[in-house]
C-alpha atoms as a PDB file:
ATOM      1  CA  UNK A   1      -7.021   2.275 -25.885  1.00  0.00           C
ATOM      2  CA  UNK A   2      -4.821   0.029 -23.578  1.00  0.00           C
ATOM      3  CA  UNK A   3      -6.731  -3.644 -23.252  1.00  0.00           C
ATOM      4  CA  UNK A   4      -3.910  -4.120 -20.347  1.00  0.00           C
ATOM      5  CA  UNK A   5      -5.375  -3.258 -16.974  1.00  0.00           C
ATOM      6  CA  UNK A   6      -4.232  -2.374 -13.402  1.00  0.00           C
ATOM      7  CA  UNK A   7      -6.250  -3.429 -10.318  1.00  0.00           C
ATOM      8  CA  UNK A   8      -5.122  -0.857  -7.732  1.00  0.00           C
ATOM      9  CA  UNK A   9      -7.191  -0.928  -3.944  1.00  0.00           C
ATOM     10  CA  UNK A  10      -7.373   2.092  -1.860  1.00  0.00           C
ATOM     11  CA  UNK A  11      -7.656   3.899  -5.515  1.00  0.00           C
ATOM     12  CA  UNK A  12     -10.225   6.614  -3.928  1.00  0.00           C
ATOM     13  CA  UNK A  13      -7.311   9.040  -2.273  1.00  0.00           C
ATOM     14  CA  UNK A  14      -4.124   9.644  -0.753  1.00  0.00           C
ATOM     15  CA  UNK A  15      -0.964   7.525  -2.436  1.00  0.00           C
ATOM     16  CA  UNK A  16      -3.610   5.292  -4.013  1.00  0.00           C
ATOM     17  CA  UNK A  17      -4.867   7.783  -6.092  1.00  0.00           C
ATOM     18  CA  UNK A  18      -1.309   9.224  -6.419  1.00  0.00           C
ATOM     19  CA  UNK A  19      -0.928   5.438  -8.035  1.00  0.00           C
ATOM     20  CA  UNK A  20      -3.897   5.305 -10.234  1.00  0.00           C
ATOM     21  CA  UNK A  21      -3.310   8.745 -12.026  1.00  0.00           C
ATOM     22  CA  UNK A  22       0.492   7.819 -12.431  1.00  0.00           C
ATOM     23  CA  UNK A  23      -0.365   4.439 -14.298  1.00  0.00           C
ATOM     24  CA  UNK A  24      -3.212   6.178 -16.308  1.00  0.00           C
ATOM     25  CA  UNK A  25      -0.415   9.050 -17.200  1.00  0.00           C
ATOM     26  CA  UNK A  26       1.688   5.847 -18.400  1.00  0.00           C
ATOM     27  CA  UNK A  27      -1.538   4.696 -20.871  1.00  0.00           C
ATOM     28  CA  UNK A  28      -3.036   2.213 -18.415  1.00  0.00           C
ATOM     29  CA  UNK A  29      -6.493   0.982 -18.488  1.00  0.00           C
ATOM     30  CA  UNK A  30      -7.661   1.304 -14.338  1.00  0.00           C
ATOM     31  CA  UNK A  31      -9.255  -1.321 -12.184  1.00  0.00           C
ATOM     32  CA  UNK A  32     -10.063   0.791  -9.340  1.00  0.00           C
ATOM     33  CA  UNK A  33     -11.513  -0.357  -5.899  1.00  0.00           C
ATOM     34  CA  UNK A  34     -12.368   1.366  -2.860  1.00  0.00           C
ATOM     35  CA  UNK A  35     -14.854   1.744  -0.094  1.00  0.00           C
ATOM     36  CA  UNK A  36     -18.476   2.686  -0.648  1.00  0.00           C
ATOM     37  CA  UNK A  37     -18.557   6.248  -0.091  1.00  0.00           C
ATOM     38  CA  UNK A  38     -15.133   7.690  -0.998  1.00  0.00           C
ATOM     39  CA  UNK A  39     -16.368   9.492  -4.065  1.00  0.00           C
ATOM     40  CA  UNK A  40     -14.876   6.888  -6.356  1.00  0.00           C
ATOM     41  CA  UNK A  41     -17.056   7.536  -9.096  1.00  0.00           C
ATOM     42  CA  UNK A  42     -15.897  11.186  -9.266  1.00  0.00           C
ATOM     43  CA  UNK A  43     -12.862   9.874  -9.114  1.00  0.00           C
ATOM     44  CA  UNK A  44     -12.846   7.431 -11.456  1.00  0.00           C
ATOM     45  CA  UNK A  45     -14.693  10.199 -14.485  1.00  0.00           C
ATOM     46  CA  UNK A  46     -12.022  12.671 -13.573  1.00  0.00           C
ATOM     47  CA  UNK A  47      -9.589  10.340 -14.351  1.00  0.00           C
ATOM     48  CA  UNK A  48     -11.320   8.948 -17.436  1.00  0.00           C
ATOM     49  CA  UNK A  49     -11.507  12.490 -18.570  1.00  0.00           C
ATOM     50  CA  UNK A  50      -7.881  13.535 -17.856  1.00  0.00           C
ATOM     51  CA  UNK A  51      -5.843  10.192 -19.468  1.00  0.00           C
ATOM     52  CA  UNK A  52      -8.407   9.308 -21.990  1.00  0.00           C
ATOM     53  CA  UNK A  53      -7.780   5.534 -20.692  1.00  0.00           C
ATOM     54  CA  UNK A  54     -10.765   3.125 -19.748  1.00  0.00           C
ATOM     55  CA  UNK A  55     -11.592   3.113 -16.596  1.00  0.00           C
ATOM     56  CA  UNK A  56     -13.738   0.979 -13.737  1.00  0.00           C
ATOM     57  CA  UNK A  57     -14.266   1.062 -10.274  1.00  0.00           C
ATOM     58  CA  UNK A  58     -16.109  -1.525  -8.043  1.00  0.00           C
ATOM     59  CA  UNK A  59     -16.448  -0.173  -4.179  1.00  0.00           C
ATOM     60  CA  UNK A  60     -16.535  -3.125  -1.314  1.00  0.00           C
ATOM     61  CA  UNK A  61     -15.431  -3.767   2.400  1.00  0.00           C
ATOM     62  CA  UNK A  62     -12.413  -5.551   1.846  1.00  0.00           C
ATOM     63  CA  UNK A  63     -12.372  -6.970   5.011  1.00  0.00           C
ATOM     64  CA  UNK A  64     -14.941  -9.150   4.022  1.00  0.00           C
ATOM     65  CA  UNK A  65     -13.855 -12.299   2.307  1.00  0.00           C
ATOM     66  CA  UNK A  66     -16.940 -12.504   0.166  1.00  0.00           C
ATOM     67  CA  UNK A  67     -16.362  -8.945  -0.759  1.00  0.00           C
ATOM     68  CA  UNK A  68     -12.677  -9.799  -1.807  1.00  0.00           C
ATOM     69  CA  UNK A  69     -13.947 -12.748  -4.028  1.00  0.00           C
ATOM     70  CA  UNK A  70     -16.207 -10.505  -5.813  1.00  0.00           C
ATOM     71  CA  UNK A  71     -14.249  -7.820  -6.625  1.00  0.00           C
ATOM     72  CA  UNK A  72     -11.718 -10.761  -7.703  1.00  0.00           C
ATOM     73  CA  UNK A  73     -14.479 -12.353  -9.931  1.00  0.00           C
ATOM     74  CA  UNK A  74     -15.142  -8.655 -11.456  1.00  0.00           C
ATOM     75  CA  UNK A  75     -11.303  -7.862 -12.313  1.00  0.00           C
ATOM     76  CA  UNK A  76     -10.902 -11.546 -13.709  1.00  0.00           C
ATOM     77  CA  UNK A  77     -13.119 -10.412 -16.580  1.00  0.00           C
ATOM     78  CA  UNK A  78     -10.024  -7.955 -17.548  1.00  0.00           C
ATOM     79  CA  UNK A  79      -6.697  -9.124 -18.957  1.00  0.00           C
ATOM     80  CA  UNK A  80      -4.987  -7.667 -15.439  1.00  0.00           C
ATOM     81  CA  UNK A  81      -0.954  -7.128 -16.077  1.00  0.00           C
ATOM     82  CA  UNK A  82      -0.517  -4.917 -12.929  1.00  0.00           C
ATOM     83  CA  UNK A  83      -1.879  -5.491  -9.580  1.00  0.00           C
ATOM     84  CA  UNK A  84      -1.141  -2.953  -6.854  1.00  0.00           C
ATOM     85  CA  UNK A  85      -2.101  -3.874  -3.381  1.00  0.00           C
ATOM     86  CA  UNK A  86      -2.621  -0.427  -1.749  1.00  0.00           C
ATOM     87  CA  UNK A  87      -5.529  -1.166   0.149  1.00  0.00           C
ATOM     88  CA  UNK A  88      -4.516  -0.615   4.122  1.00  0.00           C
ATOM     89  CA  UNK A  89      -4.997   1.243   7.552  1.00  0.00           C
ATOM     90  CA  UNK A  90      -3.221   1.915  10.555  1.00  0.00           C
ATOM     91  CA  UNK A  91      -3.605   4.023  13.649  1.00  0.00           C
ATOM     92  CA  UNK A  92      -1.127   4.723  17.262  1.00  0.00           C
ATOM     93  CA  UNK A  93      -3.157   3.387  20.527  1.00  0.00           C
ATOM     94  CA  UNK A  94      -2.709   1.726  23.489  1.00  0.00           C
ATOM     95  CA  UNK A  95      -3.525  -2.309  23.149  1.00  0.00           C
ATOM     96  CA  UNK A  96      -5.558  -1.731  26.188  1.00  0.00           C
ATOM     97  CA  UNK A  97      -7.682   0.856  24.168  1.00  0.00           C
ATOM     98  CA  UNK A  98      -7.589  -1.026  21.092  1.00  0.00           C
ATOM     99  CA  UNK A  99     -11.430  -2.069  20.266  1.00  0.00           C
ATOM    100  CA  UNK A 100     -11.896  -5.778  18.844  1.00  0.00           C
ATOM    101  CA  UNK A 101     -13.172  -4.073  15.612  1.00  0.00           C
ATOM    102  CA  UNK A 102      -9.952  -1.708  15.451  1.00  0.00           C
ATOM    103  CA  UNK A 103      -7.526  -4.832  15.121  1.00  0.00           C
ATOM    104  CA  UNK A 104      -9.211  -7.208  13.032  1.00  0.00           C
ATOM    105  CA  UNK A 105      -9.772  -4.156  10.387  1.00  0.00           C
ATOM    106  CA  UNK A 106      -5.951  -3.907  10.144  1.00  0.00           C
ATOM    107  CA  UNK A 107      -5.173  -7.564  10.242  1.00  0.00           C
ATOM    108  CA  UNK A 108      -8.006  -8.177   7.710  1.00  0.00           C
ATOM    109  CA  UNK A 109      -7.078  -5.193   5.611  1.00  0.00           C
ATOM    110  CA  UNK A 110      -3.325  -5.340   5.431  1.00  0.00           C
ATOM    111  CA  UNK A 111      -2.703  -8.886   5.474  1.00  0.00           C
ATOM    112  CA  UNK A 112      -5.554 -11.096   4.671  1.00  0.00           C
ATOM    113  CA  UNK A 113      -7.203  -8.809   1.547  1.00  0.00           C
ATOM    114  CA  UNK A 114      -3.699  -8.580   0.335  1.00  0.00           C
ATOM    115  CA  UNK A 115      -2.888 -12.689   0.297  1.00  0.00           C
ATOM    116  CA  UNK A 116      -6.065 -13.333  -0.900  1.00  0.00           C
ATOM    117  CA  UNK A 117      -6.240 -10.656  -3.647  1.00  0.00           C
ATOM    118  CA  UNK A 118      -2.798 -11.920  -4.600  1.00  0.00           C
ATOM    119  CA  UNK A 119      -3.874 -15.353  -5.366  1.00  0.00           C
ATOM    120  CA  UNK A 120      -7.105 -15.035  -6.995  1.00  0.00           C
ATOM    121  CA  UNK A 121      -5.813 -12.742  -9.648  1.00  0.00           C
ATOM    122  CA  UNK A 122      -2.538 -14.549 -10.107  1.00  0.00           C
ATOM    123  CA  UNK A 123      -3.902 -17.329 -13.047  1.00  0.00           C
ATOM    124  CA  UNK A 124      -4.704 -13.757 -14.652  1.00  0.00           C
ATOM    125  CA  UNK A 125      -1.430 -12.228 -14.200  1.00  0.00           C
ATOM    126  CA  UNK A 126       0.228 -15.356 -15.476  1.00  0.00           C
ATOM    127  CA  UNK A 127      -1.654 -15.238 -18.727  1.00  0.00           C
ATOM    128  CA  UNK A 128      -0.212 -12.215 -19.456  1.00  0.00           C
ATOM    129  CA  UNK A 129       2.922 -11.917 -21.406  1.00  0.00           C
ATOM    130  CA  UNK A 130       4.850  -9.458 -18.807  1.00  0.00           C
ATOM    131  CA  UNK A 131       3.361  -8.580 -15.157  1.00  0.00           C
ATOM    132  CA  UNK A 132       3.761  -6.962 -12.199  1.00  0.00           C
ATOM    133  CA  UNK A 133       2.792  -6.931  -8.453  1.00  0.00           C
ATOM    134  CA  UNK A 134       3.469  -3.829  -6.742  1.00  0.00           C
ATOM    135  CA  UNK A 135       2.573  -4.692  -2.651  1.00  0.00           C
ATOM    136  CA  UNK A 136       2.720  -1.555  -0.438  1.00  0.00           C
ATOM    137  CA  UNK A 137       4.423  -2.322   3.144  1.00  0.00           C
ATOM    138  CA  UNK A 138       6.063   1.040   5.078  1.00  0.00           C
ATOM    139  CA  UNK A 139       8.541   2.118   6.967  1.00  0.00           C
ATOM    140  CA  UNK A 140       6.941   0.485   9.795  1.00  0.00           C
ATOM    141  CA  UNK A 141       7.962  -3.011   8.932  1.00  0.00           C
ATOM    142  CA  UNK A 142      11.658  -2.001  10.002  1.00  0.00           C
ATOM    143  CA  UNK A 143      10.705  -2.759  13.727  1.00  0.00           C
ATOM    144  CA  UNK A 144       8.267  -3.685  16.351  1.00  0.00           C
ATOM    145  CA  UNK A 145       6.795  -0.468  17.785  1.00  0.00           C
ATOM    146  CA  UNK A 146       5.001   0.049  21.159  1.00  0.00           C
ATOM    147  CA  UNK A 147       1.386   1.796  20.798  1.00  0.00           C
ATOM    148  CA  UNK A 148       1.219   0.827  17.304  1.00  0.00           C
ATOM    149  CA  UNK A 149       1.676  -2.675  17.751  1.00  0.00           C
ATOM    150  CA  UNK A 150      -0.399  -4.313  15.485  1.00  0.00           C
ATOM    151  CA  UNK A 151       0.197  -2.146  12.197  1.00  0.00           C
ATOM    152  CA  UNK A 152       3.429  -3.165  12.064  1.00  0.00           C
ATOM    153  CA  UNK A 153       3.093  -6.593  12.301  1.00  0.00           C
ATOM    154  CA  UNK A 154       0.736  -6.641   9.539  1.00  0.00           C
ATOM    155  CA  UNK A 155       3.438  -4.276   7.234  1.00  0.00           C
ATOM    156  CA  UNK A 156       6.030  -6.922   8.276  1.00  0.00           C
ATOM    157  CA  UNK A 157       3.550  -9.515   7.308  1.00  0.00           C
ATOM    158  CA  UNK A 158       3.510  -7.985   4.109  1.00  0.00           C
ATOM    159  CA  UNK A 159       7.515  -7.571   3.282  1.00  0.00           C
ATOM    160  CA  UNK A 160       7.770 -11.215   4.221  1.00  0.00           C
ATOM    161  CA  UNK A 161       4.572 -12.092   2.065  1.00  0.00           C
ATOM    162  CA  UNK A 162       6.469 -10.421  -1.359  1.00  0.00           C
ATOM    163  CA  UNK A 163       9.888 -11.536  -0.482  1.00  0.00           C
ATOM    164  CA  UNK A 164       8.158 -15.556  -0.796  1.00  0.00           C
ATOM    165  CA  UNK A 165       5.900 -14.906  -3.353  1.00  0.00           C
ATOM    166  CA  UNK A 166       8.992 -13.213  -5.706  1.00  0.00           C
ATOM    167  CA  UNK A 167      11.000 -16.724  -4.628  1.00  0.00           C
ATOM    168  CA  UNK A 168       7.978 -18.876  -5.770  1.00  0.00           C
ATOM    169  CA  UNK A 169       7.583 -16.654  -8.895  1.00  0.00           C
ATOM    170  CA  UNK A 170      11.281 -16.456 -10.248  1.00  0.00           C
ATOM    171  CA  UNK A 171      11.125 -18.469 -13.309  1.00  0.00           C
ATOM    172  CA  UNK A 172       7.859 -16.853 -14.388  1.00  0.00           C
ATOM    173  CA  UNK A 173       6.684 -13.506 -15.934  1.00  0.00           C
ATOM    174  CA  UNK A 174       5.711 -12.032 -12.955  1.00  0.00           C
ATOM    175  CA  UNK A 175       7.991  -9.479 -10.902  1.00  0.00           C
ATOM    176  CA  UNK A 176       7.488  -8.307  -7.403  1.00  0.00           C
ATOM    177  CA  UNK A 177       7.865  -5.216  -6.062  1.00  0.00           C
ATOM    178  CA  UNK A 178       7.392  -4.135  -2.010  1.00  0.00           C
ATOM    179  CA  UNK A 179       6.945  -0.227  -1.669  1.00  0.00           C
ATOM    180  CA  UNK A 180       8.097   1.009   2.034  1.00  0.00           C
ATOM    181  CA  UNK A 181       6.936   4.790   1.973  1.00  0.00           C
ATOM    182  CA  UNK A 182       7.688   6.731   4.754  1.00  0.00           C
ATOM    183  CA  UNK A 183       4.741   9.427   6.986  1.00  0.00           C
ATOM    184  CA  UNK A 184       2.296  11.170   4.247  1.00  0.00           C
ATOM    185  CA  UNK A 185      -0.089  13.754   4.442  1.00  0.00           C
ATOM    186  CA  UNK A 186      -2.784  11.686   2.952  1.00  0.00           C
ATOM    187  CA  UNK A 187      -5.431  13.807   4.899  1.00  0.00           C
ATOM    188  CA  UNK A 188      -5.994  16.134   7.592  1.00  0.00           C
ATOM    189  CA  UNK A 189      -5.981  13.456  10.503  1.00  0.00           C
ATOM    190  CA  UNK A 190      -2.903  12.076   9.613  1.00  0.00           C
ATOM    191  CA  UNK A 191      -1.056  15.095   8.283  1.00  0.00           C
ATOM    192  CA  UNK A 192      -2.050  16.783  12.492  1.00  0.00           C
ATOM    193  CA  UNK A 193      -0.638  12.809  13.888  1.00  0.00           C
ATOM    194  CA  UNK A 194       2.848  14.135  11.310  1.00  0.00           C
ATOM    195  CA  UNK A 195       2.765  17.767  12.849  1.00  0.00           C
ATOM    196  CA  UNK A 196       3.215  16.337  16.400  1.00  0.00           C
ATOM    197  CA  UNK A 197       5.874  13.977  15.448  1.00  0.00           C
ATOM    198  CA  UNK A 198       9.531  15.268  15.671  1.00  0.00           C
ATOM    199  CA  UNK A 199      11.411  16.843  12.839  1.00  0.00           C
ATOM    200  CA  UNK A 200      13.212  14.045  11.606  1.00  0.00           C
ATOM    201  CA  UNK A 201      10.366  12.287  10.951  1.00  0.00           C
ATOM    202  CA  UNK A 202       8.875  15.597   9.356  1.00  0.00           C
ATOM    203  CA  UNK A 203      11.718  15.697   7.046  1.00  0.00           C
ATOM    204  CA  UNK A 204      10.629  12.325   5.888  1.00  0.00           C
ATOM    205  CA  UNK A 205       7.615  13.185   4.813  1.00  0.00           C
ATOM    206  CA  UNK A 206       7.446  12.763   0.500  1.00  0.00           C
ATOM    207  CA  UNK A 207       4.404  13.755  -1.450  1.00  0.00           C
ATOM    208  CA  UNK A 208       2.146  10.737  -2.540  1.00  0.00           C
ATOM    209  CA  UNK A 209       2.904  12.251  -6.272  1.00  0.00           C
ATOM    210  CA  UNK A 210       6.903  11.506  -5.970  1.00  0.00           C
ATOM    211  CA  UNK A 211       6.467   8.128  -4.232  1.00  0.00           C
ATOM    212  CA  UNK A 212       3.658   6.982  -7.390  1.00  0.00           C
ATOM    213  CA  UNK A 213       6.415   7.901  -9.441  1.00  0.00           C
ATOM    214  CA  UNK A 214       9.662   5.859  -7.725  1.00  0.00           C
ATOM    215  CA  UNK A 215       7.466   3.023  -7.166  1.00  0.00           C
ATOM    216  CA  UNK A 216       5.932   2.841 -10.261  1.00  0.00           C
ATOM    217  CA  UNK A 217       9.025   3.413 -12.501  1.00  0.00           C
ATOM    218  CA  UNK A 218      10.688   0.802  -9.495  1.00  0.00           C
ATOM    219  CA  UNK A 219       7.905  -1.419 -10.612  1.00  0.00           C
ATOM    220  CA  UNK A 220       8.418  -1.187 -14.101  1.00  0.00           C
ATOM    221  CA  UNK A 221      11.824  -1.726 -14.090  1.00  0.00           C
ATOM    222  CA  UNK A 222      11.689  -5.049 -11.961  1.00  0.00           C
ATOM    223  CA  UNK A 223      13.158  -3.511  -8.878  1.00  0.00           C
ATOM    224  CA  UNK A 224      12.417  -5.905  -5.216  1.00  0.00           C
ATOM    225  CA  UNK A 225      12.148  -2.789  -3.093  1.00  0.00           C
ATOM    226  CA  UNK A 226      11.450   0.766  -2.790  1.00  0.00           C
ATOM    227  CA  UNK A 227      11.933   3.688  -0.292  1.00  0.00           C
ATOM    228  CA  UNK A 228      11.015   6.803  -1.424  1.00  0.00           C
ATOM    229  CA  UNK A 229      12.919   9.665   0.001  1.00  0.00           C
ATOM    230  CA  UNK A 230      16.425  10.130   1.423  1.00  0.00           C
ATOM    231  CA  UNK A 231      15.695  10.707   4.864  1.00  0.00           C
ATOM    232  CA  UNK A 232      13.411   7.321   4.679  1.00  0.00           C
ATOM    233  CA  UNK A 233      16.931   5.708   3.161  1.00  0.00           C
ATOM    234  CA  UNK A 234      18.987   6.891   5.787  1.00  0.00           C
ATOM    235  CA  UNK A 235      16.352   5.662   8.495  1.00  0.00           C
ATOM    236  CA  UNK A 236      16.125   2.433   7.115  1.00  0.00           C
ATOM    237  CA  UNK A 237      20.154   1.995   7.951  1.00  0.00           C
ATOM    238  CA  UNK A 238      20.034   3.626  11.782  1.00  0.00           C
ATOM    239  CA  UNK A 239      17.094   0.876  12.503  1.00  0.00           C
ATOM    240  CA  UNK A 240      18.902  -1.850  10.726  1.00  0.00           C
ATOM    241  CA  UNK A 241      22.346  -1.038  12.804  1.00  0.00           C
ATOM    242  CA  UNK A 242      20.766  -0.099  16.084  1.00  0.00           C
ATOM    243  CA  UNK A 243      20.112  -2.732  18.992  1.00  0.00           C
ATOM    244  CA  UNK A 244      16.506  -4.185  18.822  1.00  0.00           C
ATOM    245  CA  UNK A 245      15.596  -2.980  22.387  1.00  0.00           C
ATOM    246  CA  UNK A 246      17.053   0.796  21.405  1.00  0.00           C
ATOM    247  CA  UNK A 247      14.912   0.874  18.059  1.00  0.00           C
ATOM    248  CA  UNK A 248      11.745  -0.707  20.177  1.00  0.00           C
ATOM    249  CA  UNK A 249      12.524   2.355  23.153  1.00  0.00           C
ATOM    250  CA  UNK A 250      12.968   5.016  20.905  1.00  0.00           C
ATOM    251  CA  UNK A 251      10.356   4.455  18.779  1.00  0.00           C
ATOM    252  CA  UNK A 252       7.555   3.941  20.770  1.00  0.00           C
ATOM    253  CA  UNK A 253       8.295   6.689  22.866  1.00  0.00           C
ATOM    254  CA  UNK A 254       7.464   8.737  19.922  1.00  0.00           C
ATOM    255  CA  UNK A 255       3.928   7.344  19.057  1.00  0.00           C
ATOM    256  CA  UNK A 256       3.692   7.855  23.423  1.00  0.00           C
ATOM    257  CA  UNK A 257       4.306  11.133  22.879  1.00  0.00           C
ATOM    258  CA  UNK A 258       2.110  11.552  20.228  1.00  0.00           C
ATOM    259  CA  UNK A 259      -1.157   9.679  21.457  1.00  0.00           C
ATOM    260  CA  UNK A 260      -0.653  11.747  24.671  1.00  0.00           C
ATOM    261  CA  UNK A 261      -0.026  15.298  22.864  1.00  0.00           C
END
């Protein structure tokens, strides 16, 4: 049995379960964390059962910093060689409408769990002879977006975050990877949010089983970044060549349109 493991957060569904069975399909032991009440035990047996590979799960509010240094204390006991921060939310309202509670969740979630995660585990990942850091951004980060607001921020928070750390980190065994998937139908709320969105953003939909793939293999193979899907590609280039205030106008027009559908 593999003694290397992989920490992944957000391991209970959607593309961080996508993540965890494509790692245990490669032979990796599985650090998996999630909230309480996700069914991450089930999980974690099916799993277990399917890849024959070891593994754990620990379930914690990661918005918590005491809950992030425990889970941290937990994987340290493991000889960690991949770390995949998955862990995230995100939502489309009006800043007016925004509770307190709604934007420190993202901000906490996305940006915070994800530093902090980072550094507690990275003594671990530096004992090992090869490792990885797979950090999971979006499509999102590519520009500001009205009615969103906030979740972007904390995506862009994240590129920028990977794009230091793999700087700080070039002379050692550790390689960096930022994943920017695209809209997926992770679950019934958010696949209805897709439905309402136009068709070129329907067309960019990928299933969470081809984007664990790409971004694992992209992992592997040392690669900085990672957009899964061709229509995500091509949307990547329209936002980087279109004015700031046209990419700001169009976009949030759509989330209007779909908070008010």
């Amino acid at each position: 049995m593999n003694t290397n493991f992989a920490l992944i957060t957000g391991a209970s569904t959607g593309l961080g379960l996508a993540l965890s069975k494509e790692l245990a399909h490669r032979g990796y032991s599985l650090l998996l964390a999630s909230l309480p009440g996700e069914n991450l035990k089930e999980v974690t047996t099916t799993i277990r059962k399917k890849s024959n590979v070891e593994v754990i799960y620990f379930e914690t509010d990661l918005t918590e910093q005491k809950n992030i240094i425990d889970l941290c204390n937990w994987a340290n006991q493991y000889p960690i060689t991949a770390l995949i921060n998955n862990a995230g939310c995100g939502g489309s309202k009006k800043i007016s409408e925004a509770s307190i509670q709604y934007i420190h969740t993202i901000i906490e979630l996305n940006t915070v769990a994800t530093s902090l995660i980072t550094r507690l585990l990275l003594p671990n990942l530096e004992q090992q002879e090869k490792s990885y850091i797979l950090n999971v951004s979006s499509m999102a980060a590519f520009s500001p977006i009205g009615y969103k607001t906030v979740y972007p921020a904390s995506k862009k928070f994240i590129e920028h975050f990977s794009l230091g750390l793999a700087e700080e980190l070039k002379n050692q065994n550790i390689s960096i990877t930022i994943l920017y998937p695209g809209p997926m139908k992770t679950n019934n709320k958010v696949s209805s949010r897709i439905e309402k969105q136009s068709a070129f953003v329907k067309f960019g939909v990928v299933d969470t089983k081809v984007i664990a793939f790409q971004s694992i293999e992209s992992m592997l193979h040392g690669k900085m970044r990672v957009i899964p899907g061709k229509i995500n590609k091509l949307s990547k280039w329209i936002l980087y060549f279109l004015p700031l205030k046209t990419k700001i106008r169009l976009l949030s027009k759509a989330i209007k349109k779909e908070i008010e559908a």
